[in-house]
N, C-alpha and C. Protein backbone atom coordinates (compact mmCIF):
# COMPACT_ATOMS: atom_id res chain seq x y z
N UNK A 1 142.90 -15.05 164.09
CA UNK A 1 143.14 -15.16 162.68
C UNK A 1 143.33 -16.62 162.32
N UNK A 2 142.65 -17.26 161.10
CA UNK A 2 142.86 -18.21 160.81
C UNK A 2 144.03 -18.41 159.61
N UNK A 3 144.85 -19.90 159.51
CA UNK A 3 145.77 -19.44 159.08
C UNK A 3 146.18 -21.28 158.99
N UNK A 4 147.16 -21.63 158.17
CA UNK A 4 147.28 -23.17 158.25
C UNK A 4 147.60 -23.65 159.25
N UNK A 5 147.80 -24.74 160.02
CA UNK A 5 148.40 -25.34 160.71
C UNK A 5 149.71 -26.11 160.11
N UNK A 6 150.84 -26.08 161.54
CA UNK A 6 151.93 -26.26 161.34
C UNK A 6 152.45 -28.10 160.99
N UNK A 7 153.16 -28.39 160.71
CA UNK A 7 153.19 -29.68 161.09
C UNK A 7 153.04 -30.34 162.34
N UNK A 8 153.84 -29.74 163.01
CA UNK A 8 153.81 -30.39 164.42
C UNK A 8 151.83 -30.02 165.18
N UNK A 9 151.59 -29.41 164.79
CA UNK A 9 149.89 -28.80 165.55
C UNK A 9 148.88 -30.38 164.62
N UNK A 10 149.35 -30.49 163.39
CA UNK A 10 148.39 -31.42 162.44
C UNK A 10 148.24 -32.67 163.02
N UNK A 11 150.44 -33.17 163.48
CA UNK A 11 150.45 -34.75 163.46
C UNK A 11 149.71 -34.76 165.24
N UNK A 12 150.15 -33.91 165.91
CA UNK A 12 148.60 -33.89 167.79
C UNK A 12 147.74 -34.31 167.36
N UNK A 13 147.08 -33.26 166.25
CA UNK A 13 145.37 -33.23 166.31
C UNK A 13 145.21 -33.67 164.93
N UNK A 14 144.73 -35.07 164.11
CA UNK A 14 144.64 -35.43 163.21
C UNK A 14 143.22 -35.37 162.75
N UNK A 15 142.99 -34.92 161.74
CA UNK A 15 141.67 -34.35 160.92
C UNK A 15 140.52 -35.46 161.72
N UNK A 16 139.77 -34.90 161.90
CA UNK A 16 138.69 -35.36 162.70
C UNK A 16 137.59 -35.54 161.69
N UNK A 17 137.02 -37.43 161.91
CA UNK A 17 135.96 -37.80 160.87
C UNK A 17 134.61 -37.86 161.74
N UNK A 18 133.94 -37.64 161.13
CA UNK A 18 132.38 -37.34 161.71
C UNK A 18 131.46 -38.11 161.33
N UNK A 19 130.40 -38.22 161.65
CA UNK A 19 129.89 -39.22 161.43
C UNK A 19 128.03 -38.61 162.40
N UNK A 20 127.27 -38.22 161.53
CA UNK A 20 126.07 -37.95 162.82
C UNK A 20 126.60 -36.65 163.40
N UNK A 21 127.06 -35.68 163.17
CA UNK A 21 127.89 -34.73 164.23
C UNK A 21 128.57 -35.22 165.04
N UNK A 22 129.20 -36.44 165.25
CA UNK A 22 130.07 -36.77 165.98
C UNK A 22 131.26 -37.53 165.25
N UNK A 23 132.19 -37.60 166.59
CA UNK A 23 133.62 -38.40 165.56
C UNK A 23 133.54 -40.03 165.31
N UNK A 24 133.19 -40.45 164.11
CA UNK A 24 133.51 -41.94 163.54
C UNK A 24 134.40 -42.97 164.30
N UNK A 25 133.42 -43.62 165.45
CA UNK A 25 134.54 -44.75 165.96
C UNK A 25 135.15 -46.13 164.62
N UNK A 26 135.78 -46.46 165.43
CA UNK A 26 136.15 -48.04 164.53
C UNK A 26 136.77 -47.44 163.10
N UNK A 27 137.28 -46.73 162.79
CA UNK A 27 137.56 -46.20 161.60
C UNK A 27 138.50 -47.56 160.92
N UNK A 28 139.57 -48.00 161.80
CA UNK A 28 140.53 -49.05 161.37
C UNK A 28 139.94 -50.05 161.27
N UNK A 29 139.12 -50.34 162.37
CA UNK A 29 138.67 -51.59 162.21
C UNK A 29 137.64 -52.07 160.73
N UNK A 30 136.85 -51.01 161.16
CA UNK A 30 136.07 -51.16 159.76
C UNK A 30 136.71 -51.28 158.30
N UNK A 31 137.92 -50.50 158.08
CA UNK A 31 138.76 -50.75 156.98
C UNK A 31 139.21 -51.67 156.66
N UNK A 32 139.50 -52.80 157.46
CA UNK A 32 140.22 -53.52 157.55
C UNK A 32 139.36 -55.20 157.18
N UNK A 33 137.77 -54.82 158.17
CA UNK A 33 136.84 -55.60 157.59
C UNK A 33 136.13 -55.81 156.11
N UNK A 34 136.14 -54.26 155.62
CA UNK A 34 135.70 -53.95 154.06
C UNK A 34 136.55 -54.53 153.40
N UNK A 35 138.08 -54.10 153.47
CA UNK A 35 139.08 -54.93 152.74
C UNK A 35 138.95 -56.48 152.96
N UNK A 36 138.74 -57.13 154.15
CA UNK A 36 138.58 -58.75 153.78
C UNK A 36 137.35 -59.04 153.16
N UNK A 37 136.28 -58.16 153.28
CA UNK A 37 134.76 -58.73 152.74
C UNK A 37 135.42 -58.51 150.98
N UNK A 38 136.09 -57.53 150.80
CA UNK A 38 136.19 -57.44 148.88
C UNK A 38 137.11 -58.33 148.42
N UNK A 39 138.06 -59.05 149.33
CA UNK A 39 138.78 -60.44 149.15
C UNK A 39 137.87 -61.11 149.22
N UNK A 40 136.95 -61.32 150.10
CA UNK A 40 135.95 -62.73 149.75
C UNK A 40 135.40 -62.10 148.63
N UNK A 41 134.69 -61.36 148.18
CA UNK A 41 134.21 -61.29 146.75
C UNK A 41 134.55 -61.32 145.68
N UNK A 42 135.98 -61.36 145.66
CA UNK A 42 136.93 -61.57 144.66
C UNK A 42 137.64 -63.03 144.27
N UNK A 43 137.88 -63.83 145.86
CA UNK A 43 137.70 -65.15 145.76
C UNK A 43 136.65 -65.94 145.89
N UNK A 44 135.40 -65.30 146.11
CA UNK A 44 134.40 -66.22 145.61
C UNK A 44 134.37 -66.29 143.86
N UNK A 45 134.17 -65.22 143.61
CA UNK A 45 134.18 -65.09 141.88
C UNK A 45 134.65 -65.82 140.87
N UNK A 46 136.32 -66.37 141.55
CA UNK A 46 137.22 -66.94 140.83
C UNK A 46 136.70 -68.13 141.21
N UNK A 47 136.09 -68.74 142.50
CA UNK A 47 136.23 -69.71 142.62
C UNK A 47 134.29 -70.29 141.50
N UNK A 48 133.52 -69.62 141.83
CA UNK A 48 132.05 -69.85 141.23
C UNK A 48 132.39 -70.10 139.39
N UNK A 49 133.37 -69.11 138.99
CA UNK A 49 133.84 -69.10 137.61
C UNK A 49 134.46 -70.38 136.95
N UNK A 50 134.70 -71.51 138.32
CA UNK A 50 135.31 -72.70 137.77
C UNK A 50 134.33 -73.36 138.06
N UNK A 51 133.80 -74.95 137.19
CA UNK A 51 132.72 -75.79 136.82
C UNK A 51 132.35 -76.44 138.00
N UNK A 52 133.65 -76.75 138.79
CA UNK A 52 133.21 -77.62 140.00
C UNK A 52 132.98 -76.94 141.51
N UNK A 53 132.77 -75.82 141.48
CA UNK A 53 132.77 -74.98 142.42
C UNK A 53 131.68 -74.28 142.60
N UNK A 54 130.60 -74.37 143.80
CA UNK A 54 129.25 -73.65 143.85
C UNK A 54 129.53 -73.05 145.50
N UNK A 55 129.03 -71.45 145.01
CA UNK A 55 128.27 -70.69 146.37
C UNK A 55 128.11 -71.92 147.92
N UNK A 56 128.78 -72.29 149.12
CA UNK A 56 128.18 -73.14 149.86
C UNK A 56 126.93 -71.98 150.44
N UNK A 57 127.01 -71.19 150.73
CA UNK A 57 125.80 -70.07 151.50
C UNK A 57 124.67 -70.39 150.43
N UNK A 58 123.55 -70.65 150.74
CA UNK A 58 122.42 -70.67 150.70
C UNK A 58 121.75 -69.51 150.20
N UNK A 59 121.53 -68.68 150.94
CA UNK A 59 121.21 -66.96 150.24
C UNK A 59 122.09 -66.31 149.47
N UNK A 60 123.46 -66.64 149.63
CA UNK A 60 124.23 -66.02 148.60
C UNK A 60 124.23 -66.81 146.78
N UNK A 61 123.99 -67.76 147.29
CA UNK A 61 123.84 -68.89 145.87
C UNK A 61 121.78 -68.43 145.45
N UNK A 62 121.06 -68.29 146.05
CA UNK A 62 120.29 -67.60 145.14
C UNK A 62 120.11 -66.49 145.09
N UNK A 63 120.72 -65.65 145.45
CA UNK A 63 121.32 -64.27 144.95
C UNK A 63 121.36 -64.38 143.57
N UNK A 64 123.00 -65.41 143.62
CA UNK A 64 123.83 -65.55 142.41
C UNK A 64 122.81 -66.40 141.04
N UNK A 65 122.34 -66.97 141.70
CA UNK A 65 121.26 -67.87 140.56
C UNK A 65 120.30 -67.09 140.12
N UNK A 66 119.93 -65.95 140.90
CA UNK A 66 118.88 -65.11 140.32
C UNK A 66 119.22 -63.98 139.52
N UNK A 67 120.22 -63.20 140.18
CA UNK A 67 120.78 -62.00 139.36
C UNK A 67 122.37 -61.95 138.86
N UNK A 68 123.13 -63.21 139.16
CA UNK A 68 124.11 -63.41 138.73
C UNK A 68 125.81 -63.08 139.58
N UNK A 69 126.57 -62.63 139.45
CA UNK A 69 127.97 -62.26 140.34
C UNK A 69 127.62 -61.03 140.41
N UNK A 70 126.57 -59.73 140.03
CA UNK A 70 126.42 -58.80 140.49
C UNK A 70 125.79 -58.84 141.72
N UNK A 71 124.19 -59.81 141.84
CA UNK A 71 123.81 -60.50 142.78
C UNK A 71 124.29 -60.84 143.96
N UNK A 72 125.22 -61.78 143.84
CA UNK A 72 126.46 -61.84 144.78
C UNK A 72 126.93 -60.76 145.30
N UNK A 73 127.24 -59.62 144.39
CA UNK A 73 128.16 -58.50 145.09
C UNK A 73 127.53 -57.67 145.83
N UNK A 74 125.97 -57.21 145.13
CA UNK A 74 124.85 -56.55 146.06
C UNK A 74 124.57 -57.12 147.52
N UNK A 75 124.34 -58.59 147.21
CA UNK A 75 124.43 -59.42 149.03
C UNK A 75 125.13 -59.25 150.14
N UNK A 76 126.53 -59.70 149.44
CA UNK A 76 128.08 -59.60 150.27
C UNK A 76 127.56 -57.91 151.00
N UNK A 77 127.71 -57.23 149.98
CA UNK A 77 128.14 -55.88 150.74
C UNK A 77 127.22 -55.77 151.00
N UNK A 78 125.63 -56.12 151.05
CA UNK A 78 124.41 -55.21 151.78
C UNK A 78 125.55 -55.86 153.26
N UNK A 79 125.57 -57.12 153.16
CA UNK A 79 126.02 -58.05 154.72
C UNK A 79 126.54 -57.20 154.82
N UNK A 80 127.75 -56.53 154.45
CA UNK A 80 129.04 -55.84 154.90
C UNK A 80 128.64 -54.21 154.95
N UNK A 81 127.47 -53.58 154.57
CA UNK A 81 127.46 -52.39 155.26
C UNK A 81 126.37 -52.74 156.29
N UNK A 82 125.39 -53.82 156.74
CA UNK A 82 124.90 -53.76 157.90
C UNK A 82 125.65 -53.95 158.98
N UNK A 83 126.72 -54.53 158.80
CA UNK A 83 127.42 -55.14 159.75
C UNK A 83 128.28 -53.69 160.02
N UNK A 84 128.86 -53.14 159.32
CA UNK A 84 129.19 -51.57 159.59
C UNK A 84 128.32 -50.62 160.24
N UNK A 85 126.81 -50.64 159.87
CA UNK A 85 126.09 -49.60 160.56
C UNK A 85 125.96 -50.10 161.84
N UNK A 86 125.86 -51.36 162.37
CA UNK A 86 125.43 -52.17 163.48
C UNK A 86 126.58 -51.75 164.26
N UNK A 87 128.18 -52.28 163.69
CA UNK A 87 128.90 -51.87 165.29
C UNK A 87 129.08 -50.22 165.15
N UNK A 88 128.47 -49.17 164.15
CA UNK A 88 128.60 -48.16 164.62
C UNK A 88 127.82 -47.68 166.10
N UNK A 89 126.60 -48.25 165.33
CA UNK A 89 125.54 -47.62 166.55
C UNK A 89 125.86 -48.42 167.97
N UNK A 90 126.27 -49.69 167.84
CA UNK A 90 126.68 -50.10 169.19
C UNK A 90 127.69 -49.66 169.73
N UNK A 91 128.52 -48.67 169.11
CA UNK A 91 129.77 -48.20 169.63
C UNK A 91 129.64 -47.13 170.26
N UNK A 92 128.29 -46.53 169.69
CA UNK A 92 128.34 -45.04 170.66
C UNK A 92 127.69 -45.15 172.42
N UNK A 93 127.33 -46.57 172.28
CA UNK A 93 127.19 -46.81 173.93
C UNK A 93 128.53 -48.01 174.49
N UNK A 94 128.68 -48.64 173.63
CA UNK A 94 129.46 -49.78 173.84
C UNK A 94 130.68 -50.03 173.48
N UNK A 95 132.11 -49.11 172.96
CA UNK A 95 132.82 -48.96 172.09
C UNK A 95 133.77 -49.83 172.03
N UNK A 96 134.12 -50.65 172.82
CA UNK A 96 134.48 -51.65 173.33
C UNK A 96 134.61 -53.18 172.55
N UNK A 97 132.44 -53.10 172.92
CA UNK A 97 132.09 -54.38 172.30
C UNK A 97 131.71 -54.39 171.02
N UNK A 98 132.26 -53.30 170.00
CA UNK A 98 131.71 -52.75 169.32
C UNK A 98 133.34 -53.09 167.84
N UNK A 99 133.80 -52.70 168.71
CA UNK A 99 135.46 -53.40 168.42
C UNK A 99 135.71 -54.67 168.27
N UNK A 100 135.14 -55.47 169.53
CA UNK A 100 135.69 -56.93 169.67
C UNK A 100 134.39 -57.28 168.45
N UNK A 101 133.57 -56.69 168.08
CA UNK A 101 132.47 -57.49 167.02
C UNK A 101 133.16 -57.58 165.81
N UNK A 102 133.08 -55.64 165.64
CA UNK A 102 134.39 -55.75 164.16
C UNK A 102 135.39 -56.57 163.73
N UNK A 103 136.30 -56.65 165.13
CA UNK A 103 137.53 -57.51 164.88
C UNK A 103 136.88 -58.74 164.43
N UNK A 104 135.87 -59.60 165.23
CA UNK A 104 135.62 -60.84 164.80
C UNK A 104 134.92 -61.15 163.98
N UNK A 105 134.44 -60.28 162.79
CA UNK A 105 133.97 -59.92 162.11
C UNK A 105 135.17 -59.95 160.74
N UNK A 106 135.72 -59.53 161.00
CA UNK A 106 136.84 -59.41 160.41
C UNK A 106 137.88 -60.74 160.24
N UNK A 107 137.85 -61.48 161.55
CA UNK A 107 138.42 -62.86 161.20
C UNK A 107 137.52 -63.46 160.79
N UNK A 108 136.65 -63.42 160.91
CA UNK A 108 135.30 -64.85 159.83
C UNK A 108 135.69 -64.61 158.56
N UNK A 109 135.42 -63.49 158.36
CA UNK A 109 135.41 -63.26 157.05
C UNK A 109 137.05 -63.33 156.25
N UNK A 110 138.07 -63.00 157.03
CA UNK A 110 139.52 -63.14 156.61
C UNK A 110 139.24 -65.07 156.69
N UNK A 111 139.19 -65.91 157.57
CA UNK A 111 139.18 -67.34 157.92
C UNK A 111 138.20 -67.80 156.48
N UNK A 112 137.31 -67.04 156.03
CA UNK A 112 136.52 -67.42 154.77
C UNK A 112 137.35 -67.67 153.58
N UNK A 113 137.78 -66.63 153.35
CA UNK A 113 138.71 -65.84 151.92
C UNK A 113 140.24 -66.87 152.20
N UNK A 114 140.94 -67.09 153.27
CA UNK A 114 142.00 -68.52 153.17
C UNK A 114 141.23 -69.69 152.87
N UNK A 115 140.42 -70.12 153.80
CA UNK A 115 139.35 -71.36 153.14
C UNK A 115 139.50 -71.64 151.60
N UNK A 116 138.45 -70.38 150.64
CA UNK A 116 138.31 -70.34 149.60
C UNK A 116 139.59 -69.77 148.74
N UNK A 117 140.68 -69.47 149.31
CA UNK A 117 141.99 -69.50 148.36
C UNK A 117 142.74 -71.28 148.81
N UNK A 118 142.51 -71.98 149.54
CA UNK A 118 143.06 -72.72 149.48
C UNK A 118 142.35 -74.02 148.75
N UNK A 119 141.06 -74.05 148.28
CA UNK A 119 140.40 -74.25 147.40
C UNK A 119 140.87 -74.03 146.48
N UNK A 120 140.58 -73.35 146.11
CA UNK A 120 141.15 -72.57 144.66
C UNK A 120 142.71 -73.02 144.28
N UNK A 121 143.33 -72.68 145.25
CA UNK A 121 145.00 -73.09 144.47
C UNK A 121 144.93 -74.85 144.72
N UNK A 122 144.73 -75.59 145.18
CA UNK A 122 144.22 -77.45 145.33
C UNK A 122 143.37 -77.59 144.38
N UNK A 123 142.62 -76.73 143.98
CA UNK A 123 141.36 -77.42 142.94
C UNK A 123 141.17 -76.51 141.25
N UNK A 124 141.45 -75.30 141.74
CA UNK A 124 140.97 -74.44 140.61
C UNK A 124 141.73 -74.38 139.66
């Protein structure tokens, strides 16, 4: 008979995410990278919005010159869901190195977003 589960049966076995018929590695990690990639897009914005301040990335600045800060935002995150599908699929052989990518993945992009806030509060 099916029937709810108790508390104590839920906090063991915590809802299981899937992904492909299988369970979603990197779940934290990846969260954690999305959240610094939407800080850099949020401090790039502020920072492009002031006169003396341009895109240094190359492809992201004609992004932005062509289609504008939406431009920008389409770029950032195409970067930021390839970089998600990439350590997925490397995780289902490699889960490991698949982690240490995310994580460092995650400091570039956190090491970006201080960069460009410390810009910003010195200049902006």
């Amino acid at each position: 008979m099916c029937g709810p589960k108790n508390e104590a049966q839920s906090a063991k076995h915590p809802p299981e995410r899937r992904w492909l018929g299988s369970p979603l590695p990197l779940d934290t990690e990846t969260t954690r990278f999305v959240l610094v990639s939407a800080l850099d897009v949020i401090v790039t914005w502020l920072l492009i919005r002031q006169p003396h301040f341009t895109e240094a990335n190359p492809i992201a600045l004609f992004f932005i010159n062509h289609w504008g800060v939406k431009g920008m935002v389409w770029f950032k995150f195409g970067l930021v869901a390839f970089v998600c599908v990439l350590t997925q699929v490397i995780a289902r052989r490699k889960p490991e190195t698949a982690r240490r990518l995310m994580n460092f993945a995650a400091l570039v992009a956190g090491a970006v977003v201080l960069y460009s806030l410390t810009l910003y509060l010195r200049h902006g």
